[in-house]
N, C-alpha and C. Protein backbone atom coordinates (compact mmCIF):
# COMPACT_ATOMS: atom_id res chain seq x y z
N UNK A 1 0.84 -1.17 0.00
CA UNK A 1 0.00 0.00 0.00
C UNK A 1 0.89 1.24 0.00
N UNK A 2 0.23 2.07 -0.72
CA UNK A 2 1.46 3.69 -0.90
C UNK A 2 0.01 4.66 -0.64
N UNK A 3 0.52 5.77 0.16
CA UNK A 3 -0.06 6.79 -0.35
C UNK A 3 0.67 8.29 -0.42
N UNK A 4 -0.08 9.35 -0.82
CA UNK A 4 0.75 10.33 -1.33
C UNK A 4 0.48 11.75 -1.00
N UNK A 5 -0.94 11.05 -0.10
CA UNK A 5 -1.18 12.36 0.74
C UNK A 5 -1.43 12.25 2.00
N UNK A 6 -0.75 11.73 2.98
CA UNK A 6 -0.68 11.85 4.29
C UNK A 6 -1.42 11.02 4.75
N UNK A 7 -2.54 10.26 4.08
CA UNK A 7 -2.83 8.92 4.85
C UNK A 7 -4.45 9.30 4.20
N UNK A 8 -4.67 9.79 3.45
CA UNK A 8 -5.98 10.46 3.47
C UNK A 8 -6.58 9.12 2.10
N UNK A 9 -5.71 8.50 1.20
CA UNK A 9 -5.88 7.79 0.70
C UNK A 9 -5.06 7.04 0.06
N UNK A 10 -5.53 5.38 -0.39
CA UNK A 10 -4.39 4.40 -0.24
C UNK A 10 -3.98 3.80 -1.80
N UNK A 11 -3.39 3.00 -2.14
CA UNK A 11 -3.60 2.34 -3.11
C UNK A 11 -2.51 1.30 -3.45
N UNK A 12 -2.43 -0.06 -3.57
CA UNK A 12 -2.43 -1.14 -3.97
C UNK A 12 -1.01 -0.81 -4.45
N UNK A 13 -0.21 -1.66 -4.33
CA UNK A 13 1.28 -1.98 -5.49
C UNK A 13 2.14 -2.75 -5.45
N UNK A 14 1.88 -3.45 -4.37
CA UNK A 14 2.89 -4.91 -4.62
C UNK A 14 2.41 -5.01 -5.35
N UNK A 15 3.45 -5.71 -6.15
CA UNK A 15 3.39 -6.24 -7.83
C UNK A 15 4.33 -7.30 -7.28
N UNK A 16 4.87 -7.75 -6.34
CA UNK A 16 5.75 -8.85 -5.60
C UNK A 16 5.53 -10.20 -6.23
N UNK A 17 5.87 -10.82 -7.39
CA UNK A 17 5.40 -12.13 -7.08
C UNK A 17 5.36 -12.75 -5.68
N UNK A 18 4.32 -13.51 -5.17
CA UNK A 18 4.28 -14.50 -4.39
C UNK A 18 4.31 -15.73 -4.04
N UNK A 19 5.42 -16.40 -4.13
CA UNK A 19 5.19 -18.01 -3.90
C UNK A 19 4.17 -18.83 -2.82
N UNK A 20 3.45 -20.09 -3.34
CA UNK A 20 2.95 -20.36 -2.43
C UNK A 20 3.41 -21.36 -1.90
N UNK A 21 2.62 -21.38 -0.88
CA UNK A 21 3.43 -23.06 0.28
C UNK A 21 1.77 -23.32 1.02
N UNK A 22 1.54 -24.60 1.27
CA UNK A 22 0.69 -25.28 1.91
C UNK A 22 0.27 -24.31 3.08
N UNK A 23 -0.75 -24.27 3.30
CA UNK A 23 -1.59 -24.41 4.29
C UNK A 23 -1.24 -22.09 4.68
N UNK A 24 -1.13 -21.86 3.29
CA UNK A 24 -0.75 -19.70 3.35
C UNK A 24 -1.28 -19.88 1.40
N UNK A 25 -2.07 -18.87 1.79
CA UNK A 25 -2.32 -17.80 0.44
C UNK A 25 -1.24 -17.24 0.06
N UNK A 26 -0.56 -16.78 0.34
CA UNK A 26 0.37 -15.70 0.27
C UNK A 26 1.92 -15.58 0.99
N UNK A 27 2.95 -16.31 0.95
CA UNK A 27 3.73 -16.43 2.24
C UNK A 27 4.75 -14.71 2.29
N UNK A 28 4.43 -14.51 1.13
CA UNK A 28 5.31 -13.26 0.84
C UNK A 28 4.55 -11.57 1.75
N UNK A 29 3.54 -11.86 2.38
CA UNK A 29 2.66 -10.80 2.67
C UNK A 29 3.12 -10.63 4.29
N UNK A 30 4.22 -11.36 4.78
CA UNK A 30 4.62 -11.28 6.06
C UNK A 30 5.79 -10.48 6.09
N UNK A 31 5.39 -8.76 5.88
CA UNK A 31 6.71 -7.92 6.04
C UNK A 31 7.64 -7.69 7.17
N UNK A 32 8.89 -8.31 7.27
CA UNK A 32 9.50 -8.28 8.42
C UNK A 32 10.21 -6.84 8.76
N UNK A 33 10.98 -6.36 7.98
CA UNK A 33 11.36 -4.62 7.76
C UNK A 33 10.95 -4.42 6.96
N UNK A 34 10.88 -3.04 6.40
CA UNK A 34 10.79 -2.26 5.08
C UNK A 34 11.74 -0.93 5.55
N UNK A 35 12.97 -0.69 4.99
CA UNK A 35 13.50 0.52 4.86
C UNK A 35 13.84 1.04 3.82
N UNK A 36 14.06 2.38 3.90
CA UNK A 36 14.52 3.42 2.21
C UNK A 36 15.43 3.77 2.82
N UNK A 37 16.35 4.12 1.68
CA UNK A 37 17.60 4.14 0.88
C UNK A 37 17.38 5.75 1.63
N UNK A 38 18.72 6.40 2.11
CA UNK A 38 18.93 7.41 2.38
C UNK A 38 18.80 8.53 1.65
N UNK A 39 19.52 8.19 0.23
CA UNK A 39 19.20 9.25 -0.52
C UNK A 39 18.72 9.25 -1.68
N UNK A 40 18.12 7.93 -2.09
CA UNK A 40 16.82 7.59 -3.13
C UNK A 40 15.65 7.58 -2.77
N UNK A 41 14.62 8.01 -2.05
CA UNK A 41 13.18 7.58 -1.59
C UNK A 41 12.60 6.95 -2.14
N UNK A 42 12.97 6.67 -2.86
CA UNK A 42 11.98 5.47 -4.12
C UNK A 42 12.92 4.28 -4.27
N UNK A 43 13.75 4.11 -3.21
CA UNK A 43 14.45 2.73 -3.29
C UNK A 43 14.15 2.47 -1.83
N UNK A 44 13.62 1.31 -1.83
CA UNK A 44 13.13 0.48 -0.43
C UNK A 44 13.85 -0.79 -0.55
N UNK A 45 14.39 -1.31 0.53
CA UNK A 45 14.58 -2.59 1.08
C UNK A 45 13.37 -3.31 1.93
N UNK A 46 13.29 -4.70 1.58
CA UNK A 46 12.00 -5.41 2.38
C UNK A 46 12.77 -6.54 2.74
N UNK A 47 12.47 -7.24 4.25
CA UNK A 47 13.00 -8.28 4.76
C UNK A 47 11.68 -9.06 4.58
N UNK A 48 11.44 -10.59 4.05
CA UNK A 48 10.10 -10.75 4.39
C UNK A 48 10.28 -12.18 4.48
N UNK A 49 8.73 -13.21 4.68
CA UNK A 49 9.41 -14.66 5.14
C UNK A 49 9.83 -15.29 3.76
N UNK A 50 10.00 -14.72 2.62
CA UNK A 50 10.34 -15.26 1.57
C UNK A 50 11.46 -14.76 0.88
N UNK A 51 12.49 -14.26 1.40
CA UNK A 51 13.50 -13.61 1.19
C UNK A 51 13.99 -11.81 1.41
N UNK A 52 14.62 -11.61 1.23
CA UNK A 52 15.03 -9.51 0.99
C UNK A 52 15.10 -9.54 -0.38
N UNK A 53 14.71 -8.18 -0.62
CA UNK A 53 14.14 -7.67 -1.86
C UNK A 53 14.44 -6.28 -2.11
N UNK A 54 14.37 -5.40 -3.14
CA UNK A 54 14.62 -4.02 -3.43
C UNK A 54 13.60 -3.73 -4.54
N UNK A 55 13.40 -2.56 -4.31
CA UNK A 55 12.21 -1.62 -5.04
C UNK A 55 12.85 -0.48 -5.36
N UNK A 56 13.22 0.09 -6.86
CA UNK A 56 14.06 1.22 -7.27
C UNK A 56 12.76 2.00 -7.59
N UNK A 57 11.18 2.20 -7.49
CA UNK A 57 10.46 2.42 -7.79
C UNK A 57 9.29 2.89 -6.86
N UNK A 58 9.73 3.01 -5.34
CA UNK A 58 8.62 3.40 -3.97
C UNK A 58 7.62 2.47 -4.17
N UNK A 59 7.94 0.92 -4.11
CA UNK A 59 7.36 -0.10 -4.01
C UNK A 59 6.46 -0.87 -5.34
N UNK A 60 6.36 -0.10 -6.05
CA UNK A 60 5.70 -0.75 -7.10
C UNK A 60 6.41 -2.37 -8.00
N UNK A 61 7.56 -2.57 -8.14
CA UNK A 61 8.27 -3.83 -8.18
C UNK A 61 9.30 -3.93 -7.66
N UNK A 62 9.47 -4.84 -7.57
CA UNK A 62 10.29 -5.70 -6.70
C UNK A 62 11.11 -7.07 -7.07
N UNK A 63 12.51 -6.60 -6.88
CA UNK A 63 13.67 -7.84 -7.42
C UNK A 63 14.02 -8.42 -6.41
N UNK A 64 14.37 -9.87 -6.25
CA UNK A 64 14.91 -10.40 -5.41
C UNK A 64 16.27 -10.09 -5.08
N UNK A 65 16.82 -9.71 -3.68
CA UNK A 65 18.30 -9.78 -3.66
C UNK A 65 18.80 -11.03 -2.44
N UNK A 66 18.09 -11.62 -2.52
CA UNK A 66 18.53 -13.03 -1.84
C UNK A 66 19.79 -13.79 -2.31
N UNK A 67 19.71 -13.89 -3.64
CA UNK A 67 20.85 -14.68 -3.87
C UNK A 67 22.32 -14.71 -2.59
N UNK A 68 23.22 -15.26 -2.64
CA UNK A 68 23.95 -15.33 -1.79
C UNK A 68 23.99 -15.60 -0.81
N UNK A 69 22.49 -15.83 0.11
CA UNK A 69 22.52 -16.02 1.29
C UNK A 69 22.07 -17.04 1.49
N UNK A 70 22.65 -18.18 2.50
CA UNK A 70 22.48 -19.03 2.90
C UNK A 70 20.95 -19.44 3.30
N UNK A 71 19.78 -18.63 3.36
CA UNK A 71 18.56 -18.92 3.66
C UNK A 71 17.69 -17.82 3.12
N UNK A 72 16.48 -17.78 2.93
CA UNK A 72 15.69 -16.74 2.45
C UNK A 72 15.27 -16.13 3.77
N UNK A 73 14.84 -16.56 4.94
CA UNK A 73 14.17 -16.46 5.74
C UNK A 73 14.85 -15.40 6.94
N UNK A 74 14.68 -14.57 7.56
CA UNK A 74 15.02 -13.86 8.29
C UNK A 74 13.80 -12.92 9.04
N UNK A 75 14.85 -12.04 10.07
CA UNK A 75 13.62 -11.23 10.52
C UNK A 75 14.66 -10.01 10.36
N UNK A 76 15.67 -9.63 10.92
CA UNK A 76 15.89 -7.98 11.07
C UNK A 76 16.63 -7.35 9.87
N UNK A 77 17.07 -6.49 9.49
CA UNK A 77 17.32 -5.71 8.61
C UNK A 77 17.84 -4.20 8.69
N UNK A 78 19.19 -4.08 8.68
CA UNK A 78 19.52 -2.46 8.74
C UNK A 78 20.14 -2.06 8.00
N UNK A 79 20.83 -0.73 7.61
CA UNK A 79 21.45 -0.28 6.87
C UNK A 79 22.50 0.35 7.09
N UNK A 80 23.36 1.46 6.45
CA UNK A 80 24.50 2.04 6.68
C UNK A 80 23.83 3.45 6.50
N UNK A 81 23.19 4.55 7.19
CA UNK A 81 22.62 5.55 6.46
C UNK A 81 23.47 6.75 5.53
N UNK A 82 24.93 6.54 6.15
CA UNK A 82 25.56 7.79 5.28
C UNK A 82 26.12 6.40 3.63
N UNK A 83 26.26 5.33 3.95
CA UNK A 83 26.16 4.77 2.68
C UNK A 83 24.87 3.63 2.40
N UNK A 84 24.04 3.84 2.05
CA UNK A 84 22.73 3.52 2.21
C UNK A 84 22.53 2.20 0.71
N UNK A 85 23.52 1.68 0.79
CA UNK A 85 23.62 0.63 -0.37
C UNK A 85 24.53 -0.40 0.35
N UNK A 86 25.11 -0.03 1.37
CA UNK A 86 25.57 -0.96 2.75
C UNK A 86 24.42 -1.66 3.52
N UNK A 87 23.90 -3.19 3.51
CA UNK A 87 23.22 -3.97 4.12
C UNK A 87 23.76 -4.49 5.06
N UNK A 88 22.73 -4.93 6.02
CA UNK A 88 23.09 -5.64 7.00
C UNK A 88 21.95 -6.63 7.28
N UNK A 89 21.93 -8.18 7.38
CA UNK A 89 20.86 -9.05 7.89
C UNK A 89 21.51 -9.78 8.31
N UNK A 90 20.64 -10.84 9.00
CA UNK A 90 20.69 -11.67 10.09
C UNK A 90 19.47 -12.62 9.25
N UNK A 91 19.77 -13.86 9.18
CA UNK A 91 19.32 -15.10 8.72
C UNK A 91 18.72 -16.77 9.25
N UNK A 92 18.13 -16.85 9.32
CA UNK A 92 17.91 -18.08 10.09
C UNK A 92 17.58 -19.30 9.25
N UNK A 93 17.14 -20.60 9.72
CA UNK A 93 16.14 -21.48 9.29
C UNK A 93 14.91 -21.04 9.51
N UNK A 94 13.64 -21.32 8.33
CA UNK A 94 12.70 -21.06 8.79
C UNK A 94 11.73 -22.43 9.47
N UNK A 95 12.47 -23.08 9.65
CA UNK A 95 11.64 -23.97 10.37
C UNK A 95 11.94 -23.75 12.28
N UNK A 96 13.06 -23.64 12.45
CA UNK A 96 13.03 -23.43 13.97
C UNK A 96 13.78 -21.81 14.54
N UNK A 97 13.63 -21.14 13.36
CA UNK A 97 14.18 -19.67 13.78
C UNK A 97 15.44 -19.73 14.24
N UNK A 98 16.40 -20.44 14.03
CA UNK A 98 17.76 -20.61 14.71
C UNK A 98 18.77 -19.89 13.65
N UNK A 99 19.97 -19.78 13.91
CA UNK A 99 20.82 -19.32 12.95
C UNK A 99 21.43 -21.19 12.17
N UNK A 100 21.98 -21.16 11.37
CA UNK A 100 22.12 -21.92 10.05
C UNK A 100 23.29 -22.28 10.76
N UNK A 101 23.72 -23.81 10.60
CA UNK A 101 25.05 -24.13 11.61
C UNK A 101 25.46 -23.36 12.74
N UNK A 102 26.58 -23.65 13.22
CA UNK A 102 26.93 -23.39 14.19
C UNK A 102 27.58 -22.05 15.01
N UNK A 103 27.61 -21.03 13.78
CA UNK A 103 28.17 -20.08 13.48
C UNK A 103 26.86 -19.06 13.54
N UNK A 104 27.11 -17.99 14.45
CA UNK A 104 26.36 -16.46 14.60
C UNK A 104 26.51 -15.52 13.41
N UNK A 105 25.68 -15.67 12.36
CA UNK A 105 26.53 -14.69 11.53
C UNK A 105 25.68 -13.71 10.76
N UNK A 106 26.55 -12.51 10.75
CA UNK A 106 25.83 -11.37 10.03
C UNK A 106 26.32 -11.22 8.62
N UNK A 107 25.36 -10.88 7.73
CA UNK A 107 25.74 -10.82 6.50
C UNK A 107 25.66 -9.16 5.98
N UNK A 108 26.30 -8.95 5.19
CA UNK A 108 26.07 -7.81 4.45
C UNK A 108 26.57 -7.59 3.09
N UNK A 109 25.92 -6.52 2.51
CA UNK A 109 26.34 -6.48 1.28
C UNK A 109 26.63 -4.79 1.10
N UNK A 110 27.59 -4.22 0.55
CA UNK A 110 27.81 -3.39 0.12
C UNK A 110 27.68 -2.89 -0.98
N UNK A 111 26.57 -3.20 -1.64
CA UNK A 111 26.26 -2.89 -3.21
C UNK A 111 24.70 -3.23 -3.56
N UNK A 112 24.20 -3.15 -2.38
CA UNK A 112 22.76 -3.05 -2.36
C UNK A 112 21.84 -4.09 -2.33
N UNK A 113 22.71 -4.87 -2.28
CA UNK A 113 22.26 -6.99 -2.04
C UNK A 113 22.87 -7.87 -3.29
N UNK A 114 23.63 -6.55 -4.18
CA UNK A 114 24.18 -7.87 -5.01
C UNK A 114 24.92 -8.65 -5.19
N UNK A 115 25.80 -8.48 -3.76
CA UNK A 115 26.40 -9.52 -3.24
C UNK A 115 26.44 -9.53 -1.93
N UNK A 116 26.21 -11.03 -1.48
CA UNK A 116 26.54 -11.02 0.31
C UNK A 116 27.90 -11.52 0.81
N UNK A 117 28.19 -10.70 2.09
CA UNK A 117 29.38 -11.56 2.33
C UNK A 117 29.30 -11.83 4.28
N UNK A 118 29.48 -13.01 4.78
CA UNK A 118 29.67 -13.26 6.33
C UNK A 118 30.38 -12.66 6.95
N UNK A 119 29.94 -11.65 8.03
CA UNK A 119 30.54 -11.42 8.96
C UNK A 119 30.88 -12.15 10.10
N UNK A 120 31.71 -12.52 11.03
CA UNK A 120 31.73 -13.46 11.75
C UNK A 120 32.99 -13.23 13.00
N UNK A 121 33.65 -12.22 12.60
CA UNK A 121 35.01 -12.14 13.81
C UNK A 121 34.28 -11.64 15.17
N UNK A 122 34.37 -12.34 15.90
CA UNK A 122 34.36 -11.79 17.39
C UNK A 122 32.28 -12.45 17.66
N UNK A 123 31.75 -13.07 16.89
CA UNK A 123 31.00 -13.23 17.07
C UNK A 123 30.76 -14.99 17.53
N UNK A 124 29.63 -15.74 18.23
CA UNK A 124 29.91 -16.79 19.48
C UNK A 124 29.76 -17.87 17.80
N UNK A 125 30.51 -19.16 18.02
CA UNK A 125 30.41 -20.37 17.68
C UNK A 125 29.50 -21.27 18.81
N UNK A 126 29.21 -22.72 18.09
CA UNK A 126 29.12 -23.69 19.25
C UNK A 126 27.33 -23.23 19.78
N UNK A 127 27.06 -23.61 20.60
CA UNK A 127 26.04 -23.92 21.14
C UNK A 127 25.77 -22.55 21.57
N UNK A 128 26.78 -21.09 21.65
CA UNK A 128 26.39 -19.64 22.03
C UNK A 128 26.04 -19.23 21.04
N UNK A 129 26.22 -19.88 19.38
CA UNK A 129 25.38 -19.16 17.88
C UNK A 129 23.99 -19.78 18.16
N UNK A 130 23.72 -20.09 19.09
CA UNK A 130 22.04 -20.61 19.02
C UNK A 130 21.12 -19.71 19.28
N UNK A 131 20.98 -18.30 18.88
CA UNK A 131 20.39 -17.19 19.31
C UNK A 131 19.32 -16.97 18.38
N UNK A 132 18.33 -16.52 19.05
CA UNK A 132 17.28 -15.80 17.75
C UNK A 132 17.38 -14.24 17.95
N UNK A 133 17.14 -13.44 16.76
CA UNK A 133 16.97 -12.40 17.16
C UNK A 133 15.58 -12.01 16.24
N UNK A 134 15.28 -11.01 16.89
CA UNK A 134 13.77 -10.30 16.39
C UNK A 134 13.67 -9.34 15.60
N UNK A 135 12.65 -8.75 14.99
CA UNK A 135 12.42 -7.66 13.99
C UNK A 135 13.70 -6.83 13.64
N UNK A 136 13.01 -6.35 15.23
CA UNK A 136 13.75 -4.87 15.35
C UNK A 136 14.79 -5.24 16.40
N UNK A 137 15.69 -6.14 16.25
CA UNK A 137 16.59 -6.38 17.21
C UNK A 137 18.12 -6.20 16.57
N UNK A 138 18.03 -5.46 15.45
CA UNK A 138 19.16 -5.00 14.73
C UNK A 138 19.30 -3.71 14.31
N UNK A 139 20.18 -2.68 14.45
CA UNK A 139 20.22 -0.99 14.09
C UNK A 139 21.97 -0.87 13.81
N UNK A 140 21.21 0.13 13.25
CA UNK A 140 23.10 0.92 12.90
C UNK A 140 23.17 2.38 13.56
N UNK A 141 24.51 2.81 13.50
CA UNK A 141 24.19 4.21 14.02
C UNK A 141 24.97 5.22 12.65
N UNK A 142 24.71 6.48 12.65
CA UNK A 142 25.08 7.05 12.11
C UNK A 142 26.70 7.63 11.68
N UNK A 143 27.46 7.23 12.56
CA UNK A 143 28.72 7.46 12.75
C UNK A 143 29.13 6.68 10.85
N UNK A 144 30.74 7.07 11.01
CA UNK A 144 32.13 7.03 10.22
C UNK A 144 32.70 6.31 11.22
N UNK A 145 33.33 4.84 10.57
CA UNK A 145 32.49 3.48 10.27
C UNK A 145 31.37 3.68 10.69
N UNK A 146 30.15 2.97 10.25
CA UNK A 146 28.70 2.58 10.78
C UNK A 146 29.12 1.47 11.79
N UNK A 147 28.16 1.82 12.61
CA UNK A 147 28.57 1.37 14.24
C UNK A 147 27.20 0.43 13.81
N UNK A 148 27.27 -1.32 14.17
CA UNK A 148 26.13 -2.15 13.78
C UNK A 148 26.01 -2.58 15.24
N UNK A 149 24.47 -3.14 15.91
CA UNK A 149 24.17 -3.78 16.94
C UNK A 149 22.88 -4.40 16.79
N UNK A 150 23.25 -5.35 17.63
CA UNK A 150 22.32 -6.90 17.21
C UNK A 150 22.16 -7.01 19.05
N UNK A 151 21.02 -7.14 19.59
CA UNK A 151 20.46 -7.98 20.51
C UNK A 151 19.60 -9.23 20.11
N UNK A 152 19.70 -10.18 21.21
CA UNK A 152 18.95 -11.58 21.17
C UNK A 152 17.97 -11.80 21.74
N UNK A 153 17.49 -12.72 21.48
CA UNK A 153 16.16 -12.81 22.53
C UNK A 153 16.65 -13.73 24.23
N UNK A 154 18.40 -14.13 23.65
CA UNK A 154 18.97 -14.79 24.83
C UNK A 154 19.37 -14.15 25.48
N UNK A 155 18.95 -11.86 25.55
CA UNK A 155 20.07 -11.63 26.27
C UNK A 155 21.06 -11.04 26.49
N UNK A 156 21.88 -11.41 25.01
CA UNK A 156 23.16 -10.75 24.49
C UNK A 156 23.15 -9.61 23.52
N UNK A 157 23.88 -8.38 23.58
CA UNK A 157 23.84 -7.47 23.08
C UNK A 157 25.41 -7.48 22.29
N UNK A 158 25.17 -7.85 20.75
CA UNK A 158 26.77 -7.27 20.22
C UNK A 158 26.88 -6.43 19.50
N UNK A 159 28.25 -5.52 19.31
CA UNK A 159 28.31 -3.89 18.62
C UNK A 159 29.75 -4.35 17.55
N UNK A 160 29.40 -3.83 16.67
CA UNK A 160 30.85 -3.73 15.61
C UNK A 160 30.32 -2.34 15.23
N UNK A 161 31.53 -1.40 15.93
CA UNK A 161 32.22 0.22 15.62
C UNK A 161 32.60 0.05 14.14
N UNK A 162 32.91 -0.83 13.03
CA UNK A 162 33.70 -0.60 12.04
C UNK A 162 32.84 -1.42 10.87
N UNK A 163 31.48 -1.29 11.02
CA UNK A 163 30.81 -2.04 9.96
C UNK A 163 30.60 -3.48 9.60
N UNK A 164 30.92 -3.66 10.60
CA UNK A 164 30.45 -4.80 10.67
C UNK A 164 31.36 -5.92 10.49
N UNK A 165 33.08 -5.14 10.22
CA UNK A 165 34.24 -6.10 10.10
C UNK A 165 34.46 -7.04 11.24
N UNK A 166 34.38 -6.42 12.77
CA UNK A 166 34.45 -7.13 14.12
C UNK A 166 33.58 -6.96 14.86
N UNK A 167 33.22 -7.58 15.66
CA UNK A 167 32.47 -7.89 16.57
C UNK A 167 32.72 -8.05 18.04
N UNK A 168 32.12 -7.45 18.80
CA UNK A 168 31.98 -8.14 20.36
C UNK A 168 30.64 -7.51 21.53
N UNK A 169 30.64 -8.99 22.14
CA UNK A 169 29.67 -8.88 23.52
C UNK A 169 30.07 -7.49 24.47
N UNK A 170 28.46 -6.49 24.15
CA UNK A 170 28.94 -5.41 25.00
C UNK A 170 27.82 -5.76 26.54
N UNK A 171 27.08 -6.98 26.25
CA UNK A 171 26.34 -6.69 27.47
C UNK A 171 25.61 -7.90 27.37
N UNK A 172 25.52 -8.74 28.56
CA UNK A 172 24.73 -10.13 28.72
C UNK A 172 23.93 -10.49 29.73
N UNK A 173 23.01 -11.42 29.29
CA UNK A 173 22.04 -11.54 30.73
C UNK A 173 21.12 -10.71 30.86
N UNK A 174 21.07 -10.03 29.75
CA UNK A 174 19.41 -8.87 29.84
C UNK A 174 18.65 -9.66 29.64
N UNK A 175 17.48 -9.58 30.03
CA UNK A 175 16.04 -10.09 29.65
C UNK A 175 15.39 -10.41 28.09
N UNK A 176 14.69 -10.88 27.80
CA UNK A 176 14.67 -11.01 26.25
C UNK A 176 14.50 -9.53 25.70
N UNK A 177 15.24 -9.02 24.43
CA UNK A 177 15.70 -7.71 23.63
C UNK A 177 14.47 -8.01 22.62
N UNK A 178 13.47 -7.05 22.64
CA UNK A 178 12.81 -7.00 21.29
C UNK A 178 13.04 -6.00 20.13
N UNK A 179 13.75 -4.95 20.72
CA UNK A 179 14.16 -4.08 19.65
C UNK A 179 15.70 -3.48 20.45
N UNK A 180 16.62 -3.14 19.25
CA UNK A 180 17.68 -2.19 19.90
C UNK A 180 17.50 -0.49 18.78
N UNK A 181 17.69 0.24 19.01
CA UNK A 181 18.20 1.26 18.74
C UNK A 181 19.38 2.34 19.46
N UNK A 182 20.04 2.43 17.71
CA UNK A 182 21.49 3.54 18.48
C UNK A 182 20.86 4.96 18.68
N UNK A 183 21.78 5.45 19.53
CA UNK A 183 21.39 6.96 19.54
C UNK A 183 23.02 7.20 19.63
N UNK A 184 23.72 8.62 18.98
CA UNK A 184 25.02 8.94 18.60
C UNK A 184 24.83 10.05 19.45
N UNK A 185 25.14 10.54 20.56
CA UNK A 185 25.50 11.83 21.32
C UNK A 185 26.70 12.56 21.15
């Protein structure tokens, strides 16, 4: 749905193909993020249960940029805002919401999803990559590097100052995290 005057009226534009699967009309209609491009407004990113996607068009179509990634399925989604073609997701199985082997890992792409690559230094192996995280349990901050942070629903809060090259545990044992956001003072 788009509209163009403040909410006063709506209109229709996924044009998304939708795959189907047993027992869903629609599996593609479960939007997990939707963000725009810093300095295109008519370029949107969508996280959804059927992969991430881009819209050069303020939603009217939509290309897949999944390729590369180990799963379609995810929930959070952020960006780089002073380079806004810098991705960042987090991936799971969609059958038990877990991360994919044994490994915690963040992906990103620097070219707008058309290619992904694993982030992984400083982040847990072993039975501590068994984390889920939620929607909104991933943000960036505005800074030179983009400062990335990921909370879990186990708890753990991790920050990479440099885009997402390294990683580490800034805080553990919180209560389940449903959303993080940076603030830059």
């Amino acid at each position: 749905m788009r509209t163009e005057d403040g909410g006063e009226s709506w209109q229709a534009i996924n044009q998304l193909e939708q795959p189907q699967a047993e027992g869903w009309t629609s599996i593609c209609t479960s939007t997990h993020r939707l963000l725009q491009h810093t300095y295109q407004p008519d370029t949107l990113y969508q996280q959804s249960r059927c992969g991430l996607f881009r819209s050069t068009d303020a939603g009217t179509n939509w290309t897949s940029i999944s390729q590369g990634l180990p799963s379609t399925f995810g929930f959070p989604l952020t960006l780089d805002v002073r380079h806004p073609d810098t991705l960042f997701t987090f991936v799971v199985n969609d059958e038990d919401r877990y991360p994919l082997g044994d490994q915690f890992t963040v992906y990103r792409s620097q070219n707008g999803g058309a290619n992904w690559e694993a982030c992984t230094s400083g982040l847990p192996r072993g039975a501590r990559a068994r984390q889920k995280i939620l929607r909104h349990g991933m943000c960036s901050d505005d800074k030179f590097p983009c400062g990335v942070y990921i909370g879990t629903m186990s708890g753990d809060i991790f920050a990479s100052a440099d885009n997402g090259d390294n990683w580490q545990m800034i805080a553990t044992g919180l209560p389940t995290i449903y959303a993080v956001t940076a603030v830059v003072i």
